[in-house]
Protein backbone atom coordinates (compact mmCIF):
# COMPACT_ATOMS: atom_id res chain seq x y z
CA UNK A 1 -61.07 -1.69 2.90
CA UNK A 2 -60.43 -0.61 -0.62
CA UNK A 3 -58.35 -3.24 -1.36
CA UNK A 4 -60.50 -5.60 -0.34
CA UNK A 5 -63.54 -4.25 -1.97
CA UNK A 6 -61.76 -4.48 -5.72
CA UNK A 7 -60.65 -7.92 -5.02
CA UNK A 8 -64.14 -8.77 -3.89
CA UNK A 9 -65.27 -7.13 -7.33
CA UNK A 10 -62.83 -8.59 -9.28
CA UNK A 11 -63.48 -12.49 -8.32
CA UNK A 12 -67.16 -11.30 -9.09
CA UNK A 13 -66.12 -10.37 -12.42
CA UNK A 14 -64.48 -13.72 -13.09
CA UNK A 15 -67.05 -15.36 -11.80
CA UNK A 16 -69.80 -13.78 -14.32
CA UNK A 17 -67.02 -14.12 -17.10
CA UNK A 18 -67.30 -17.82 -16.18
CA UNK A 19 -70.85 -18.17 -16.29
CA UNK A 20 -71.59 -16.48 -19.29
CA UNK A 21 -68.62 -17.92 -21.66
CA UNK A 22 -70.99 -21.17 -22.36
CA UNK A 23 -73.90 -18.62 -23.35
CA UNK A 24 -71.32 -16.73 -25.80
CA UNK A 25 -70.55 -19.91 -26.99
CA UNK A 26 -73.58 -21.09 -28.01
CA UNK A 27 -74.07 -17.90 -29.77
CA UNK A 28 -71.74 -18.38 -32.24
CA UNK A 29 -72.96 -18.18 -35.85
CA UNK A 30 -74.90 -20.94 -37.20
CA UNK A 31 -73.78 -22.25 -40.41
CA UNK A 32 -75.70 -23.90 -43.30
CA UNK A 33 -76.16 -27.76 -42.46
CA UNK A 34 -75.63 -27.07 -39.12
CA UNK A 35 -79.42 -26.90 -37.06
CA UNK A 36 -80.36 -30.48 -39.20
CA UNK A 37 -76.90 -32.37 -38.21
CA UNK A 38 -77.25 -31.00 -34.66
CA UNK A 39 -81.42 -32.14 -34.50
CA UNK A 40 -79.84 -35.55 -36.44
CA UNK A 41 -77.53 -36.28 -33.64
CA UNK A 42 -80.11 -35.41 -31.20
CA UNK A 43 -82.62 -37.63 -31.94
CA UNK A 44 -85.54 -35.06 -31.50
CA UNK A 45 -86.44 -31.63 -32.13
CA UNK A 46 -86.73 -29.00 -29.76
CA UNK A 47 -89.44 -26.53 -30.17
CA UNK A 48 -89.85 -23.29 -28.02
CA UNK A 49 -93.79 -23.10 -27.74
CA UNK A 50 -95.91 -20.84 -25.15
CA UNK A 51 -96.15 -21.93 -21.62
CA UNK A 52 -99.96 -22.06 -21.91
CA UNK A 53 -102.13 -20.27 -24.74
CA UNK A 54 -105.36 -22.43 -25.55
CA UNK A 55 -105.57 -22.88 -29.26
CA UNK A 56 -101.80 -22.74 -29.93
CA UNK A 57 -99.77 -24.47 -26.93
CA UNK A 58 -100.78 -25.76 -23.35
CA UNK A 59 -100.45 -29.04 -21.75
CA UNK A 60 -103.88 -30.98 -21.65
CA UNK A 61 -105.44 -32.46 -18.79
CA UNK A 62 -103.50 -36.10 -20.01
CA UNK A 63 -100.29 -34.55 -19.76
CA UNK A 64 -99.34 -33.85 -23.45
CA UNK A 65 -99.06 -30.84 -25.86
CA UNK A 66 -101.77 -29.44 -27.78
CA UNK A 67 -102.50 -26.97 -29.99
CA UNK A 68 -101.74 -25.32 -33.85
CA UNK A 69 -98.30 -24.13 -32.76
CA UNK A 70 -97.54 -27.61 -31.03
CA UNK A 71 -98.52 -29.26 -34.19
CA UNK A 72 -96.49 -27.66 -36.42
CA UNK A 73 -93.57 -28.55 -34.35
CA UNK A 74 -94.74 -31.89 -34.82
CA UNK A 75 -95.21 -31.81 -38.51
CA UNK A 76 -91.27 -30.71 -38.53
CA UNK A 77 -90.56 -33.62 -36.78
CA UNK A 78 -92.53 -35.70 -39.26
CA UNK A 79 -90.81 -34.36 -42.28
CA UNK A 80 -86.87 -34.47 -40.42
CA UNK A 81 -87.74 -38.37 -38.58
CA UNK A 82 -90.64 -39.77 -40.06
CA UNK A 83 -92.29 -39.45 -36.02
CA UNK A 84 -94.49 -36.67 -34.65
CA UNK A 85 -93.54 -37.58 -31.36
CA UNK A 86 -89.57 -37.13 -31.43
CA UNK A 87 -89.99 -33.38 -30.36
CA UNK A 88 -89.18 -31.91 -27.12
CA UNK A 89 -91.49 -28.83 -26.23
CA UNK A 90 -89.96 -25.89 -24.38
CA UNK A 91 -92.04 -23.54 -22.77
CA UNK A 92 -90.77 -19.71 -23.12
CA UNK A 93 -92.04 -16.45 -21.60
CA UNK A 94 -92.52 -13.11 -23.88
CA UNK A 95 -89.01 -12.31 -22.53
CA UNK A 96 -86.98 -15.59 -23.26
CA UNK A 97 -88.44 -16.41 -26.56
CA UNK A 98 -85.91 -14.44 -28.67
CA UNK A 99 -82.73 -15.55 -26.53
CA UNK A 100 -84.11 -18.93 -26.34
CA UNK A 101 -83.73 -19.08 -30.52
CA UNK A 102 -80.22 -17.06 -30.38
CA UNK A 103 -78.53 -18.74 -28.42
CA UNK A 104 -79.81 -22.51 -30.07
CA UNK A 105 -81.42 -23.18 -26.55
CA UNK A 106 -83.89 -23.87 -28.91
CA UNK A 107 -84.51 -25.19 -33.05
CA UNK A 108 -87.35 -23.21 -34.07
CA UNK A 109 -89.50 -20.92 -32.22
CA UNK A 110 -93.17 -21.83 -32.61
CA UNK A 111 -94.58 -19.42 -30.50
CA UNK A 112 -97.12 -16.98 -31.47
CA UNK A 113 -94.91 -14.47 -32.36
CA UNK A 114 -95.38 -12.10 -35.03
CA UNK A 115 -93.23 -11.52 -37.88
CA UNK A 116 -92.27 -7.77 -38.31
CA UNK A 117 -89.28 -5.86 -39.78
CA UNK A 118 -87.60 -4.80 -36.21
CA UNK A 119 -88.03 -8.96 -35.12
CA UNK A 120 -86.65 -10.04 -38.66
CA UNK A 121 -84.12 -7.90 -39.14
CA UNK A 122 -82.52 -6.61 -35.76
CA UNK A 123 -83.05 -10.17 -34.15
CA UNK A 124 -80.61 -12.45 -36.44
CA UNK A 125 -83.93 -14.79 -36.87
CA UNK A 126 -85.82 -15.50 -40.08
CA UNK A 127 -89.40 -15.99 -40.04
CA UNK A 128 -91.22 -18.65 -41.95
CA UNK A 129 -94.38 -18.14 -44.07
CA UNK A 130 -97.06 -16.50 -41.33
CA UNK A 131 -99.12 -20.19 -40.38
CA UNK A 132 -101.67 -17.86 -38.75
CA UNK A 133 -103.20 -14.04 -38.97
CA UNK A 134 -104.97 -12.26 -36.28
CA UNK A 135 -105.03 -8.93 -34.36
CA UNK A 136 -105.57 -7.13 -31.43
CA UNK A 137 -109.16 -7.32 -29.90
CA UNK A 138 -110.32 -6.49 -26.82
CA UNK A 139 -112.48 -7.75 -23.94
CA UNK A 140 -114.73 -5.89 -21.43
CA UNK A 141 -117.48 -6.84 -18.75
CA UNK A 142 -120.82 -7.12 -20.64
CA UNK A 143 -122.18 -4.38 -18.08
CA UNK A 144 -120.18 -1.98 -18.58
CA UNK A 145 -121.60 0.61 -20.95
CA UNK A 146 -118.77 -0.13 -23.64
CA UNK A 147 -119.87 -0.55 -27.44
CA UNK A 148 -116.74 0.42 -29.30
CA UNK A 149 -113.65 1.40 -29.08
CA UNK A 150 -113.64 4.79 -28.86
CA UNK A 151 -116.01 4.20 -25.38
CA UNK A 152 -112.42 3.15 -24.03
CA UNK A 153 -111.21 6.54 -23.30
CA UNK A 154 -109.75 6.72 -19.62
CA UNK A 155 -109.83 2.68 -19.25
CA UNK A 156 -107.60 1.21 -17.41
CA UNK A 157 -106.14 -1.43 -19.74
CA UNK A 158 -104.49 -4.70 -19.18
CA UNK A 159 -101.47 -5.60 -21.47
CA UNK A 160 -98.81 -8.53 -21.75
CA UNK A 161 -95.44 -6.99 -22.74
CA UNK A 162 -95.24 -7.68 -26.32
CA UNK A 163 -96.41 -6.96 -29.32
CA UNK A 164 -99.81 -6.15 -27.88
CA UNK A 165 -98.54 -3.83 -25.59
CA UNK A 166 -97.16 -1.21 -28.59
CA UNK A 167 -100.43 -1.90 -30.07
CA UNK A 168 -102.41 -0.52 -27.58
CA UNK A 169 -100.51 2.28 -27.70
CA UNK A 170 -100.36 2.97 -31.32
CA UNK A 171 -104.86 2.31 -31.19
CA UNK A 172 -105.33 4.66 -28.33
CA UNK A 173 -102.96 7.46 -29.30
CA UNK A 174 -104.05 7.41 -32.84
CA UNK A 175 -107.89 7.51 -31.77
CA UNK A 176 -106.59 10.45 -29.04
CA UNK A 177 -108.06 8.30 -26.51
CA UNK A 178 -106.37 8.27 -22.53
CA UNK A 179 -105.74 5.36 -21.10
CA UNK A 180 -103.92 3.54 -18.65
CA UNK A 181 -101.74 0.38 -18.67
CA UNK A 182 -101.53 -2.47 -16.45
CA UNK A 183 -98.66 -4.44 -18.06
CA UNK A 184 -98.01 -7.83 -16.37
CA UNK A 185 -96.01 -10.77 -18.32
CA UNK A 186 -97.88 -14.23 -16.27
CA UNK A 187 -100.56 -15.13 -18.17
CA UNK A 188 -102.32 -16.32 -15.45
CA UNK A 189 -101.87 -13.07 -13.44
CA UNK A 190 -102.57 -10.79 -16.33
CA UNK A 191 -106.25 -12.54 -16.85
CA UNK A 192 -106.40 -12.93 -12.92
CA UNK A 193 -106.04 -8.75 -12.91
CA UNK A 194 -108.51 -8.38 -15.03
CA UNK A 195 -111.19 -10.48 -13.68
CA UNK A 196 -110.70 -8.61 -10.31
CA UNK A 197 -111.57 -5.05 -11.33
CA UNK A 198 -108.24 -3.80 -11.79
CA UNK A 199 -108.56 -3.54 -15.36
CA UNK A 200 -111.74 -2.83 -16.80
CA UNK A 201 -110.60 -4.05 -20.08
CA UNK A 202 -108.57 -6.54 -21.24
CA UNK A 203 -106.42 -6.59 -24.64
CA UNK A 204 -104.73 -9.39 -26.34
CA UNK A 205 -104.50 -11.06 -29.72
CA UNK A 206 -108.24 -11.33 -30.66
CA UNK A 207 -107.97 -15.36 -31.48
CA UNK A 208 -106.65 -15.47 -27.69
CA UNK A 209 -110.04 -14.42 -26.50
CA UNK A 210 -112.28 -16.70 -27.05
CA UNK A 211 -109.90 -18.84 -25.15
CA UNK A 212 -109.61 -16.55 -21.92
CA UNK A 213 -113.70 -16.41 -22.22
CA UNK A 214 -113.72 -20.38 -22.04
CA UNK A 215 -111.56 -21.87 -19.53
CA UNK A 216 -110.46 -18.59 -17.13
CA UNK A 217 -114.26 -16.92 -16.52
CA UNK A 218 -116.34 -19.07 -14.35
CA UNK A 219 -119.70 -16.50 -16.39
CA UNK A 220 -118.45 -16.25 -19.84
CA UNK A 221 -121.67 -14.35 -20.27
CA UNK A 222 -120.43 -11.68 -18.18
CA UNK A 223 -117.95 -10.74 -20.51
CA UNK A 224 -118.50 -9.37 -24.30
CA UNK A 225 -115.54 -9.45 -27.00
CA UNK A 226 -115.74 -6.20 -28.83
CA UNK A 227 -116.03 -6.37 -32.55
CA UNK A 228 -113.23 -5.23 -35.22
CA UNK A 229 -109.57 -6.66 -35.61
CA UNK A 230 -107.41 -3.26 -34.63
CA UNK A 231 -103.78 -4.40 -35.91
CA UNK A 232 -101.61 -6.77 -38.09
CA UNK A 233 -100.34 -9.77 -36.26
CA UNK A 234 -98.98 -12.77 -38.67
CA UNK A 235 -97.94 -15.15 -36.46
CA UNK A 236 -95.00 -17.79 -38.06
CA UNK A 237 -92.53 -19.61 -36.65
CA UNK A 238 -88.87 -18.56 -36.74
CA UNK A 239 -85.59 -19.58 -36.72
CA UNK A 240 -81.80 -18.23 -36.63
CA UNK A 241 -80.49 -16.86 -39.42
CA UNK A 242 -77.14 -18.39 -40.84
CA UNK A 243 -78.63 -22.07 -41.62
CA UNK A 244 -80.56 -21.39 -45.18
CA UNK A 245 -81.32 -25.51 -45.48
CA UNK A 246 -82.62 -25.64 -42.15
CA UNK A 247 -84.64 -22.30 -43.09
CA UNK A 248 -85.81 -24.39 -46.06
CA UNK A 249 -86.99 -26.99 -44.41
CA UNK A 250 -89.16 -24.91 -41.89
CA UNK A 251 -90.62 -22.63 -45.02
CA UNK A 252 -91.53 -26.08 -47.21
CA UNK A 253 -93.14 -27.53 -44.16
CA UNK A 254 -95.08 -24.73 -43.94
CA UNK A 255 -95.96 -24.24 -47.47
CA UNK A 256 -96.88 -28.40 -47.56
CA UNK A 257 -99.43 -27.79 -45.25
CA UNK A 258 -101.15 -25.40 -46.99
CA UNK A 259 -100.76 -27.09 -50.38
CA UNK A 260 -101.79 -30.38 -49.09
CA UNK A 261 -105.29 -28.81 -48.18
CA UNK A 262 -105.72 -26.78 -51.54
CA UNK A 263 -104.75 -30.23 -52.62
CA UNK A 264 -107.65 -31.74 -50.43
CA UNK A 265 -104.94 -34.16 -49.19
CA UNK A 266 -105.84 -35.14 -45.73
CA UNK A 267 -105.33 -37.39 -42.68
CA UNK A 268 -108.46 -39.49 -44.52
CA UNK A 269 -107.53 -40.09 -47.58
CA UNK A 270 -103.59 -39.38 -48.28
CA UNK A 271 -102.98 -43.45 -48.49
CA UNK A 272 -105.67 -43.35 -51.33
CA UNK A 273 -104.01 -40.17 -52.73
CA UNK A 274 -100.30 -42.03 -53.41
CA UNK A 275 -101.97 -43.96 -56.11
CA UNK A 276 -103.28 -40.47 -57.77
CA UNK A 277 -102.32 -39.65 -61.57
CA UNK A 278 -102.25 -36.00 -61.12
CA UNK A 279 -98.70 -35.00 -61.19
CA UNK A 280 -98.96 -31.95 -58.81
CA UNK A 281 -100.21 -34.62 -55.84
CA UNK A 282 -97.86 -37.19 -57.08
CA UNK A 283 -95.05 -34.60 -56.61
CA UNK A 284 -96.16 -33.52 -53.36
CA UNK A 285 -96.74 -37.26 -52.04
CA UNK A 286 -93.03 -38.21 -52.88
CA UNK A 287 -94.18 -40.53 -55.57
CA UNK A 288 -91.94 -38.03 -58.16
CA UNK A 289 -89.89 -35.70 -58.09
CA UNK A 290 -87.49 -36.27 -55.79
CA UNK A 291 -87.94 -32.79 -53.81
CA UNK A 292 -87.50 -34.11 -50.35
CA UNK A 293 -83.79 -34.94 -51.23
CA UNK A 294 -83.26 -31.21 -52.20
CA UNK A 295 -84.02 -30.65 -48.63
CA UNK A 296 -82.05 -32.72 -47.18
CA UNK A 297 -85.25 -34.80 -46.09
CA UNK A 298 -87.04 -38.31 -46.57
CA UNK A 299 -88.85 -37.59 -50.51
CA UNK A 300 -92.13 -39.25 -48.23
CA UNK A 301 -91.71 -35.90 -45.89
CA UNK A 302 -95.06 -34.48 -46.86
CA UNK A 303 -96.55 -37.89 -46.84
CA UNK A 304 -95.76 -37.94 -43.16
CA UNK A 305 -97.02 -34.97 -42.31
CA UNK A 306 -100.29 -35.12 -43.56
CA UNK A 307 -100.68 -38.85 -42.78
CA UNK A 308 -99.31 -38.38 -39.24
CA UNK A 309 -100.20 -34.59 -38.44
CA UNK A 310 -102.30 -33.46 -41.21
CA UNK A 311 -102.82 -30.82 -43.67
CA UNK A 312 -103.89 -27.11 -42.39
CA UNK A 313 -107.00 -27.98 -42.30
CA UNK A 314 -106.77 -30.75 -40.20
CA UNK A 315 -104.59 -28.58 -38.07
CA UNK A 316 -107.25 -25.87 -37.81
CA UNK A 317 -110.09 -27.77 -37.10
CA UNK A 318 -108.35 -29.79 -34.70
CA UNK A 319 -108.06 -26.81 -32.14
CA UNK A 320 -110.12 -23.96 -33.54
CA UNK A 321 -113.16 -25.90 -35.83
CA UNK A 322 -116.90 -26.27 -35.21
CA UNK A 323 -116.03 -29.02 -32.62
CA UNK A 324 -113.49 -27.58 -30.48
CA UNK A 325 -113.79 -26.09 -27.51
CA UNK A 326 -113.56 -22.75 -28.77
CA UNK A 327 -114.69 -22.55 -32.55
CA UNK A 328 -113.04 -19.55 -34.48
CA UNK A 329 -114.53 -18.92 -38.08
CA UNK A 330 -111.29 -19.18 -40.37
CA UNK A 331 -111.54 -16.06 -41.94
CA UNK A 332 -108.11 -14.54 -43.24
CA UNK A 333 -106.98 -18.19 -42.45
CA UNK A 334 -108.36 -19.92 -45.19
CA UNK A 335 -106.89 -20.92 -48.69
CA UNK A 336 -106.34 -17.92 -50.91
CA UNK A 337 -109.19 -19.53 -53.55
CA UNK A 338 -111.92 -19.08 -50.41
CA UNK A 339 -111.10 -15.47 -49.50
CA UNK A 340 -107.56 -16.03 -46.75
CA UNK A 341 -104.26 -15.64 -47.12
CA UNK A 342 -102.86 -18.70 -47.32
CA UNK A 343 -100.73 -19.73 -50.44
CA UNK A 344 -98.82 -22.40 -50.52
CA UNK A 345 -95.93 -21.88 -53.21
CA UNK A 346 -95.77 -25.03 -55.40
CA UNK A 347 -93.44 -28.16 -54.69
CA UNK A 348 -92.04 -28.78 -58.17
């Protein structure tokens, strides 16, 4: 019986030793050149987005991909093939994210995660410019008594298993308030938990809320979004470390975006901006310079972005402006001259 229980454990060894030599393969190091020859070859990109997050990535009721995250995969896609629509989306849980990028399941991880010294450094991933700032807010029923945070103490508190989740933590121990977690990865479930009773409040990435408040409440008046921001949480897309051009590439894209708008080059008028005399848009068009060759890319990449995707602004607007379905003043995400953070470094 002994016998036959090591060789039973033994073929189960091989077995696992064959199933997981393809995943050790593909997480060999990546080398410079590497990700932009492999996306080349492809013929498309392949993004690792959220599975559904209003605002950043969910599938529409047409079918397709929408959202900020989703269209900054497609601006890569611009600048690497001239065509927003060669990208292939991925949809990754909290948990797969991270192997998803390691093992090159995936190109670049556009996926609402924040950029932090433990996921830069332990990780092997490099994190582009942050392409969006927010922080942990939280939502309660609007009849429940609750103000202000510190009317949270002895809540039962539901939590996704991220970033959020240590947050919590850190705001209730800090404030020495008690509480209790509910922590439940599927979106769906985690929101559904809530809006049962079994939380009585529910805490997530304060942009996310207005989002839960407009397509998973059937009152949104029953609900109130308390105020204050209560943590750091630049979101940017990442990528593995090892491939500096293709680490380039995702930075500048970035970076174009942001210039572009400062710029006030848009989806309107960038054909009318080619024929503009001031050098810094004449540089950033393609029309001198020759900076998209020092990438590796087409010197009309930023010209395709904004013309086919747009410039931040257009991206913002699109999914979080006055007209969308749920407006979010812009706040930290505006151009460093208008109070935000954003600062594009200069393409010269």
């Amino acid at each position: 019986m002994l016998k036959r229980t090591h060789l039973a454990a033994s073929v189960l060894l091989l077995a696992l030793g064959s199933l997981l030599m393809p995943a050790q393969a593909e997480n060999a190091p990546v080398t410079n050149g590497d990700t932009l020859k492999k996306i080349k070859a492809r013929g498309e990109l392949v993004c690792g987005v959220h599975p559904a997050r209003h605002g950043f990535a969910a599938i529409n009721s047409k079918g397709q991909w929408e959202g900020l995250d989703v269209d900054f995969c497609r601006a890569l896609a611009s600048a690497v093939f001239g065509d927003p629509s060669k990208v292939r989306f991925t949809p990754l849980s909290t948990a797969q994210r991270f192997m998803a990028l390691q093992s090159g399941e995936v190109d670049v991880l556009s996926r609402n995660t924040t950029a932090t010294l433990t996921n830069d450094v332990a990780l092997g991933i490099s994190f582009a410019p942050p392409n969006f700032y927010t922080g942990t807010g939280f939502m309660v029923r609007a009849n429940s008594g609750v103000k202000k945070i510190e009317d949270l103490d002895g809540a039962t508190v539901c939590v996704t298993p991220s970033s959020t989740e240590r947050n919590v933590a850190q705001i209730f121990g800090s404030r020495n308030l008690h509480y209790t977690p509910v922590v439940i990865e599927n979106n769906k479930e985690y929101v559904a938990a809530y809006l049962s009773g079994r939380c009585d409040v529910i805490a997530r990435d304060k942009v996310a809320l207005p989002g839960i408040l407009a397509f998973d409440t059937d009152k949104p008046q029953d609900h109130v979004i308390l105020p204050g921001m209560y943590s750091k949480e630049p979101l940017a897309m990442a990528v593995r470390k090892g491939d500096s051009q293709w680490y380039d590439i995702v930075k500048w894209v970035v970076y174009a975006t942001f210039d572009a708008e400062e710029m006030d080059v848009n989806q309107g008028n960038v054909d009318e901006k080619l024929k503009s005399t001031d050098p810094d848009v004449k540089a950033l068009l393609g029309v001198t310079g020759g900076f998209g060759q020092k990438l590796g890319l087409d010197d009309k990449w930023v010209y395709n972005i904004v013309k086919q995707v747009g410039n931040y602004g257009d991206i913002y607007n699109r999914h979080f402006g006055p007209n969308s379905p749920e407006p979010l003043a812009r706040d930290l995400n505006n151009q460093w001259n208008k109070g935000g953070l954003l600062y594009g470094l200069p393409i010269r």
